[in-house]
Protein backbone atom coordinates (compact mmCIF):
# COMPACT_ATOMS: atom_id res chain seq x y z
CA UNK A 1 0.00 0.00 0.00
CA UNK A 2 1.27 3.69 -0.80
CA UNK A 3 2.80 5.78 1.97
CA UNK A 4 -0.21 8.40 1.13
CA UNK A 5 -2.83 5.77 1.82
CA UNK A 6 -1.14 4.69 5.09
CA UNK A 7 -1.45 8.33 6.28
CA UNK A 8 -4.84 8.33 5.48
CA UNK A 9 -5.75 5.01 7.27
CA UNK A 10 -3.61 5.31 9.97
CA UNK A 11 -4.16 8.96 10.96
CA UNK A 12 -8.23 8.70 10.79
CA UNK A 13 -7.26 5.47 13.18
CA UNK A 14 -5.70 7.74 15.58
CA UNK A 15 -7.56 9.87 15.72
CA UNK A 16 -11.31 7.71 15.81
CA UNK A 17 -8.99 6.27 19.06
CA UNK A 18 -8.38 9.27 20.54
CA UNK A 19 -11.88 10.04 20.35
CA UNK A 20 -12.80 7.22 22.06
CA UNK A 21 -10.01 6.51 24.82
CA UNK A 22 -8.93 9.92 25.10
CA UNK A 23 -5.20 10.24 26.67
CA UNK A 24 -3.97 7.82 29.31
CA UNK A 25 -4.16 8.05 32.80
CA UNK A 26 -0.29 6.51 33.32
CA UNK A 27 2.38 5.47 31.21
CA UNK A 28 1.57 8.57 28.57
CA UNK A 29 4.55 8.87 25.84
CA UNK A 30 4.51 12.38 25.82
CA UNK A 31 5.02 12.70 29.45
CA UNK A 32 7.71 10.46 28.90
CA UNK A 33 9.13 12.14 26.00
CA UNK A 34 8.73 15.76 29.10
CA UNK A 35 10.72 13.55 32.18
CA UNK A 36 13.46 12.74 29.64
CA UNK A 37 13.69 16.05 28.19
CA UNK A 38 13.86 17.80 31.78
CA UNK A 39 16.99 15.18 32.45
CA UNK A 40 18.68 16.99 29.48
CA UNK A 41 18.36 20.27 30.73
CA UNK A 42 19.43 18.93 34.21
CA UNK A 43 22.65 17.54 32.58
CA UNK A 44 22.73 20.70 30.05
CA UNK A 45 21.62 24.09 31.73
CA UNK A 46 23.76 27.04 31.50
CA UNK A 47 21.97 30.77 30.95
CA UNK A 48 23.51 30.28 27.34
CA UNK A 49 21.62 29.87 23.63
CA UNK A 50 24.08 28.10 22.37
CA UNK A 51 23.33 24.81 25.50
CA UNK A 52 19.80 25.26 24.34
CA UNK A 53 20.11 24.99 20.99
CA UNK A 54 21.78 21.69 21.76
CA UNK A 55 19.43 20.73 23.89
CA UNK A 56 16.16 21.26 21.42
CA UNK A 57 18.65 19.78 18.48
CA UNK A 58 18.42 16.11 21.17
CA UNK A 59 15.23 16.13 22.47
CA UNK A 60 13.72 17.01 19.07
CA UNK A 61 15.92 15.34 16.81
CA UNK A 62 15.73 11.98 19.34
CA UNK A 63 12.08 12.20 18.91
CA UNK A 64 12.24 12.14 15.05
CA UNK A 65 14.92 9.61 15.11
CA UNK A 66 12.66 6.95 17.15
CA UNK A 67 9.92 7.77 14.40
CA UNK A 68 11.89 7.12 11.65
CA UNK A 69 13.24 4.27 13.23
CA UNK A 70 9.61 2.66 13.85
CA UNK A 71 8.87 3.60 10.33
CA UNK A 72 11.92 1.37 8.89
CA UNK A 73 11.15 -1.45 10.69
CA UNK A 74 7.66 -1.87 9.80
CA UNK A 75 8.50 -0.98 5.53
CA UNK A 76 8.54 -4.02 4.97
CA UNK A 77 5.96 -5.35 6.77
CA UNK A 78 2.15 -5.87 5.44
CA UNK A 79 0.26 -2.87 5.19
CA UNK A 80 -1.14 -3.05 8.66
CA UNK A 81 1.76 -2.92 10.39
CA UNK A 82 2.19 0.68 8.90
CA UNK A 83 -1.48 1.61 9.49
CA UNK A 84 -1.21 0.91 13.02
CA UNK A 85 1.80 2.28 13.70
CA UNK A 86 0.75 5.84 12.05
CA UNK A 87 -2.54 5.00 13.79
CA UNK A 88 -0.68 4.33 17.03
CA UNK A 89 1.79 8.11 16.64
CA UNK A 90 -1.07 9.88 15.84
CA UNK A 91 -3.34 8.60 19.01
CA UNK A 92 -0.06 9.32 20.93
CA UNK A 93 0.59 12.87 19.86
CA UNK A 94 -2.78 14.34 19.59
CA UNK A 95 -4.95 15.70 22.66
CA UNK A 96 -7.96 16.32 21.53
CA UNK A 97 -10.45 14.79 23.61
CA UNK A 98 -8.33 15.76 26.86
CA UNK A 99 -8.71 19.06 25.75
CA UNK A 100 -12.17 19.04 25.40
CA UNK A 101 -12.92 16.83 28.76
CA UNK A 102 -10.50 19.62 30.94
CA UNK A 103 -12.71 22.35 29.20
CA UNK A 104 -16.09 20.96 29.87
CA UNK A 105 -14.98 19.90 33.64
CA UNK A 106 -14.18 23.80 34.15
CA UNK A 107 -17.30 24.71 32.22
CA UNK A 108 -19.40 22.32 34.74
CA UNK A 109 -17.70 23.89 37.98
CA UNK A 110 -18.65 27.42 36.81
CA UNK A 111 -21.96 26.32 35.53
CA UNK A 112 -22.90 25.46 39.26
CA UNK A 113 -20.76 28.28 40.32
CA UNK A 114 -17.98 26.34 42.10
CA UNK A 115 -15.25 28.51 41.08
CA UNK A 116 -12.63 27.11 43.58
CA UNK A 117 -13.25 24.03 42.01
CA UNK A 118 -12.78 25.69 38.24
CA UNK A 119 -9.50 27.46 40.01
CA UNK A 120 -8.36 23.91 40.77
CA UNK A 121 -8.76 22.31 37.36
CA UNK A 122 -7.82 25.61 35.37
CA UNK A 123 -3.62 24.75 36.02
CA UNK A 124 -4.59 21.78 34.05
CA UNK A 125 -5.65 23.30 30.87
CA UNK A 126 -3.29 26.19 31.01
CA UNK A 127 -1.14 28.20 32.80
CA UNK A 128 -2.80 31.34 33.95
CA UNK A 129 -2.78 32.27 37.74
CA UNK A 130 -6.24 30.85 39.16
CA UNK A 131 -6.26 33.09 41.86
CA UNK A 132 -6.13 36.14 39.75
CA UNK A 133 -9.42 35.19 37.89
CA UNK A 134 -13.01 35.87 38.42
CA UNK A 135 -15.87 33.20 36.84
CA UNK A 136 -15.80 35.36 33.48
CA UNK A 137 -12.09 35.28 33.03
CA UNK A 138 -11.80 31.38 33.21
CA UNK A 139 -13.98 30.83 30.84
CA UNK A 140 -12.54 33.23 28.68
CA UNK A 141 -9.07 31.64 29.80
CA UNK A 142 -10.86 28.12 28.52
CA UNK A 143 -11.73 29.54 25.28
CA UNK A 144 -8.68 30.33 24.43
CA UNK A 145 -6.87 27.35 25.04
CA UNK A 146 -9.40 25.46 22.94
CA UNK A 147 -8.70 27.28 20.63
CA UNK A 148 -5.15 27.73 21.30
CA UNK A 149 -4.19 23.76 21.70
CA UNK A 150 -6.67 22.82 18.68
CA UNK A 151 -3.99 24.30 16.87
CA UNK A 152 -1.10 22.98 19.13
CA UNK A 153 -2.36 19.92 20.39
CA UNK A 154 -3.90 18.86 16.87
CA UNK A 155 -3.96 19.77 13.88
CA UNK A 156 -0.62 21.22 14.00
CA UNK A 157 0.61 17.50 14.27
CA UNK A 158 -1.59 16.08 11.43
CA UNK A 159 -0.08 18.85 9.17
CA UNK A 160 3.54 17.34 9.82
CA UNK A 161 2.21 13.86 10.24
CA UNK A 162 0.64 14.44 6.13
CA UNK A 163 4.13 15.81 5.52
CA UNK A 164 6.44 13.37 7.13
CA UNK A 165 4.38 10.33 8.37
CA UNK A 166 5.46 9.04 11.94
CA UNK A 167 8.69 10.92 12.49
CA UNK A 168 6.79 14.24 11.63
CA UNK A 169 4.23 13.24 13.93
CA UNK A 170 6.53 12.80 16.77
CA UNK A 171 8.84 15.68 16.00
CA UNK A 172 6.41 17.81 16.12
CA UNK A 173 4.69 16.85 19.06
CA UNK A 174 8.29 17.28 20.58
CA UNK A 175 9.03 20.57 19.64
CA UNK A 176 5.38 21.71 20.96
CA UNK A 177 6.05 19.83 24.07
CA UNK A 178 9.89 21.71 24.80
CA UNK A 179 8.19 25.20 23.72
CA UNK A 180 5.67 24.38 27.05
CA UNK A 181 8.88 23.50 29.57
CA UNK A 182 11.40 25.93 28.47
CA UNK A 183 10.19 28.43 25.42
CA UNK A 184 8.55 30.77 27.97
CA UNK A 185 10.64 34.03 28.99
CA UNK A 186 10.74 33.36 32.52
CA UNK A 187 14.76 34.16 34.10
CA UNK A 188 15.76 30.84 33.36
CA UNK A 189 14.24 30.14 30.21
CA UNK A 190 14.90 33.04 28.37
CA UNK A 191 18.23 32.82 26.77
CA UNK A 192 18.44 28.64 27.23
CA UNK A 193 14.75 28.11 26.00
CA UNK A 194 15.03 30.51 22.64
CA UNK A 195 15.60 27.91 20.11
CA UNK A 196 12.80 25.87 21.19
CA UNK A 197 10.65 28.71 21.02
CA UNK A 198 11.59 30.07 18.03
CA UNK A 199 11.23 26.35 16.05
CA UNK A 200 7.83 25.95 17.36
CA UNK A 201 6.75 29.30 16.13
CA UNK A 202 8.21 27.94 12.89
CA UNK A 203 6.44 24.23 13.04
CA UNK A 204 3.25 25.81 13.67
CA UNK A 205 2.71 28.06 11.59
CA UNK A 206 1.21 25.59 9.12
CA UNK A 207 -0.93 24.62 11.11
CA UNK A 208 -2.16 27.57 12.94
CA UNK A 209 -3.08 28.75 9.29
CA UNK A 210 -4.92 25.51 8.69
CA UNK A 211 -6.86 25.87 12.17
CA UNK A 212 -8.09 29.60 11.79
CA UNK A 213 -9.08 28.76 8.26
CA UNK A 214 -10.91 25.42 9.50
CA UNK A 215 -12.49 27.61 11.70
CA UNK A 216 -14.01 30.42 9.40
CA UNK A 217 -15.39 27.10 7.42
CA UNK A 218 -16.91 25.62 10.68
CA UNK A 219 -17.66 28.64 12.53
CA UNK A 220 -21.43 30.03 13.00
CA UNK A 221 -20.28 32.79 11.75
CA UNK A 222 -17.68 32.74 8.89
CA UNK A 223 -17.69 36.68 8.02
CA UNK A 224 -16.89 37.36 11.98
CA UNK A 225 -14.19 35.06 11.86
CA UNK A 226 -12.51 36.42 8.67
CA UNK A 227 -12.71 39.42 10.01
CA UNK A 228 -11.28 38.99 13.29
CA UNK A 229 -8.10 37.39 11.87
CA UNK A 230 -7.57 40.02 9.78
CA UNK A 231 -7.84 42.77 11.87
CA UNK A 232 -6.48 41.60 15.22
CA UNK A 233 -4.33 38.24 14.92
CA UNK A 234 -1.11 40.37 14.04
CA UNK A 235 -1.70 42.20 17.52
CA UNK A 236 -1.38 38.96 19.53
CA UNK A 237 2.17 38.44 20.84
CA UNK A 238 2.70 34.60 19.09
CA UNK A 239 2.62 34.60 15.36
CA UNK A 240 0.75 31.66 15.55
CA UNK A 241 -1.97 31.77 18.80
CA UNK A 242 -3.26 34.85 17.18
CA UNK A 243 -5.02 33.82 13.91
CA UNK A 244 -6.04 30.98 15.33
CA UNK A 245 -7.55 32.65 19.19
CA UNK A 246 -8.98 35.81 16.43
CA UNK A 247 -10.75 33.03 13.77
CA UNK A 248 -12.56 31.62 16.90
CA UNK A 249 -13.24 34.81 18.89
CA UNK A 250 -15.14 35.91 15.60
CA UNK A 251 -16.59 32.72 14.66
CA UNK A 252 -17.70 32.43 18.33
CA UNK A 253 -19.01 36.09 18.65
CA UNK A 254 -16.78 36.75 21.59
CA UNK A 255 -14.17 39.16 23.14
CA UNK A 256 -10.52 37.17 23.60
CA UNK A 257 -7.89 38.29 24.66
CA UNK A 258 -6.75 41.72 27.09
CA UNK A 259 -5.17 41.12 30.64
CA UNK A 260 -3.69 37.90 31.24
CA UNK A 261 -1.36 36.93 34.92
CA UNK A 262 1.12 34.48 34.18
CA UNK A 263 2.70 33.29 37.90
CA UNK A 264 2.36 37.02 38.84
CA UNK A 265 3.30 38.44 35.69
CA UNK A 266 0.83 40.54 34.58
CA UNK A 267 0.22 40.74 30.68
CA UNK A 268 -1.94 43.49 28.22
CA UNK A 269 -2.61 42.28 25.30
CA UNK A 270 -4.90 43.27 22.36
CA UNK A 271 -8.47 42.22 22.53
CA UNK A 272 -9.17 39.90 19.82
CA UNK A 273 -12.99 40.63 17.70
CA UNK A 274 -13.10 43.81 20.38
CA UNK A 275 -15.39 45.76 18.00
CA UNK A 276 -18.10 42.97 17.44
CA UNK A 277 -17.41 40.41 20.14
CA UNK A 278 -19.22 40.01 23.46
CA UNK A 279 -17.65 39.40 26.85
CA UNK A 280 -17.34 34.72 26.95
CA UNK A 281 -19.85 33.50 28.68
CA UNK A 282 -19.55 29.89 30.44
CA UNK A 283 -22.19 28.80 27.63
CA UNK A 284 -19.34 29.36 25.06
CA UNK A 285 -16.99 26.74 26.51
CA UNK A 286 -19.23 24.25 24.83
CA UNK A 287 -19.32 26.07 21.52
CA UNK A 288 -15.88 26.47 21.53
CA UNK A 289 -15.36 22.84 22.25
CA UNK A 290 -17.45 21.49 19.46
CA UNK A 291 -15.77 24.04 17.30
CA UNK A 292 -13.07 22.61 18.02
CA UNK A 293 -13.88 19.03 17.12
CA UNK A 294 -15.11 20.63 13.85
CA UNK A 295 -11.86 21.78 13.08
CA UNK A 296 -10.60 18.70 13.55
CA UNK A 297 -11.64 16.63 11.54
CA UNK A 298 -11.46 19.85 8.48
CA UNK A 299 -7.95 19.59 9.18
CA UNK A 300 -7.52 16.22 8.77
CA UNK A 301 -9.24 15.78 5.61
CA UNK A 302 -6.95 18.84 4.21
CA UNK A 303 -4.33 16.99 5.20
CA UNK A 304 -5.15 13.84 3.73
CA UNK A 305 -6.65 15.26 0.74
CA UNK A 306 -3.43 17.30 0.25
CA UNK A 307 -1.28 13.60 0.64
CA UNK A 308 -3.07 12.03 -1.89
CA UNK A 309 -3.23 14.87 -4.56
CA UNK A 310 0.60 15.20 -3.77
CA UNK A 311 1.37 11.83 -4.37
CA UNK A 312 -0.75 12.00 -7.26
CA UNK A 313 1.15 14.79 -9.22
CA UNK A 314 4.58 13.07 -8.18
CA UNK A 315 3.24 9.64 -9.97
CA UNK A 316 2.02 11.38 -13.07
CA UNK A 317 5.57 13.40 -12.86
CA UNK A 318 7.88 10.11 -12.88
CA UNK A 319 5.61 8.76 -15.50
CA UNK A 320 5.61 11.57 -17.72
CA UNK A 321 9.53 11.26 -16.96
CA UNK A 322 9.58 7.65 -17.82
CA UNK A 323 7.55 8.32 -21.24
CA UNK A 324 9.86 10.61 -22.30
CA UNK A 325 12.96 9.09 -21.43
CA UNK A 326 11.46 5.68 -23.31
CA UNK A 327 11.01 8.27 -26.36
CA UNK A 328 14.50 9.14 -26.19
């Protein structure tokens, strides 16, 4: 079977799994993949790029080098061995349904207005200060990691996965994963964490693009969310968070954005769909969670539908090739 149709197979697979069993509880490869990156910054750390660039060159280039590895060993294998081993990467990279599960759970609290219970579960989904938020501002803080980690989490992955089967799957996952430990500009991180930052601005920008654009198809309303990521997503700090946070705050019909407290540092940002938007309501976690699983499963059949007509050309390209090198 054709590495295009193995994709296809194996990455609808992984992702019908992830739908159903969600992440693990224990034994999760990605938290795996974060315990034996944090031993290489133990062994690594100095306040220098240079150690970090090393560092993101290991932990990254480790990651693709197991995938790539997995991907030789089944080649020659029947065609289900290769299904289930994209189908098996994908499950393990993407985070779908624990995004959506942490989402509703904090929707739920605030629904019944337990908000020490939403402040408890918030950490979980993101890493705003609790404590620093009223009712309104978590579920705004919700919305925008949906929408955030759709991106991140998701479809970012299936973009490299389309691209570069199981070791693009895995590399990217990594990178995504050592922008969360050390890409931030906290004291420590800002010098050692810049390359790691700086190639996961770079691996998702495919992928953010894809999202906000999956979004404006999904969306309730598709003029809002044009409009939103035209207007504000260059104001948002990350090159990539802010088409994708805009295309939902305008498909949503919602304010994002403003003040945000990081571990008591306080950030302003730009409000994202300020003009039209309304303040989030707890009501909108739910629409921004099915949104979400919209966008999805848009992004997935781009990607495969971009593998196969890919594949496609390259065929008709060698033959074409062949033809006239018979000719000859």
């Amino acid at each position: 079977m054709r590495a295009d149709r193995v994709f296809a197979y194996g990455a609808t697979a992984g992702l019908i799994g992830d739908r159903i069993f969600g992440d693990p509880r224990r034994g999760h490869p990605v938290a795996a993949f974060g315990r034996a990156a944090a031993a290489v910054e133990r062994t690594l750390w100095r306040d220098d790029r240079g150690r970090g660039v090393l560092h993101t060159l290991l932990c990254a280039g480790g990651a693709a080098a197991v995938g790539a590895l997995g991907a030789r060993a089944v080649r020659s294998r029947p065609a289900a061995a290769r299904i289930a081993l994209t189908a098996a990467a994908t499950w393990a990279v993407v985070g779908g349904t624990s995004l959506g599960r942490e989402a509703r759970a904090i929707g739920g609290a605030l629904a019944v207005g337990d908000v020490e219970v939403a402040r408890e579960r918030l950490p979980h989904l993101c890493g705003r200060d609790p404590h620093s938020l009223d009712g309104q501002q978590m579920a705004r803080a919700v919305v925008e990691s949906v929408a955030e980690n759709t991106s991140d989490a998701v479809v970012g992955a299936l973009v490299w996965g389309a691209a570069a089967g199981v070791p693009g799957l895995l590399a990217f996952r990594a990178v995504n994963t050592l922008d969360a430990m050390v890409g931030h500009k906290s004291p420590r991180h800002l010098r050692y964490g810049w390359a790691s930052a700086r190639l996961d601005d770079l691996a998702g920008w495919p992928g953010a693009r894809l999202t906000a654009l999956a979004a404006v198809v999904a969306g309730p309303d598709r003029r809002g969310a044009v409009r939103a990521w035209r207007a504000d997503a260059a104001a948002h700090p990350s090159p990539n968070a802010g088409p994708v946070e805009a295309s939902f705050a305008g498909a949503l019909g919602v304010r994002l954005g403003g003040t945000l407290a990081y571990g008591g540092r306080v950030e302003h940002r730009a409000v994202l769909n300020g003009g039209a938007g309304r303040p989030v309501e707890v009501a909108d976690i739910e629409r921004a969670v099915r949104l979400s699983r919209q966008v999805t499963w848009l992004a997935l059949g781009a990607c495969v539908a971009t593998r196969l007509l890919v594949a496609r050309g390259v065929r008709r390209a060698r033959g074409a090739q062949g033809v006239r090198g018979g000719r000859a």
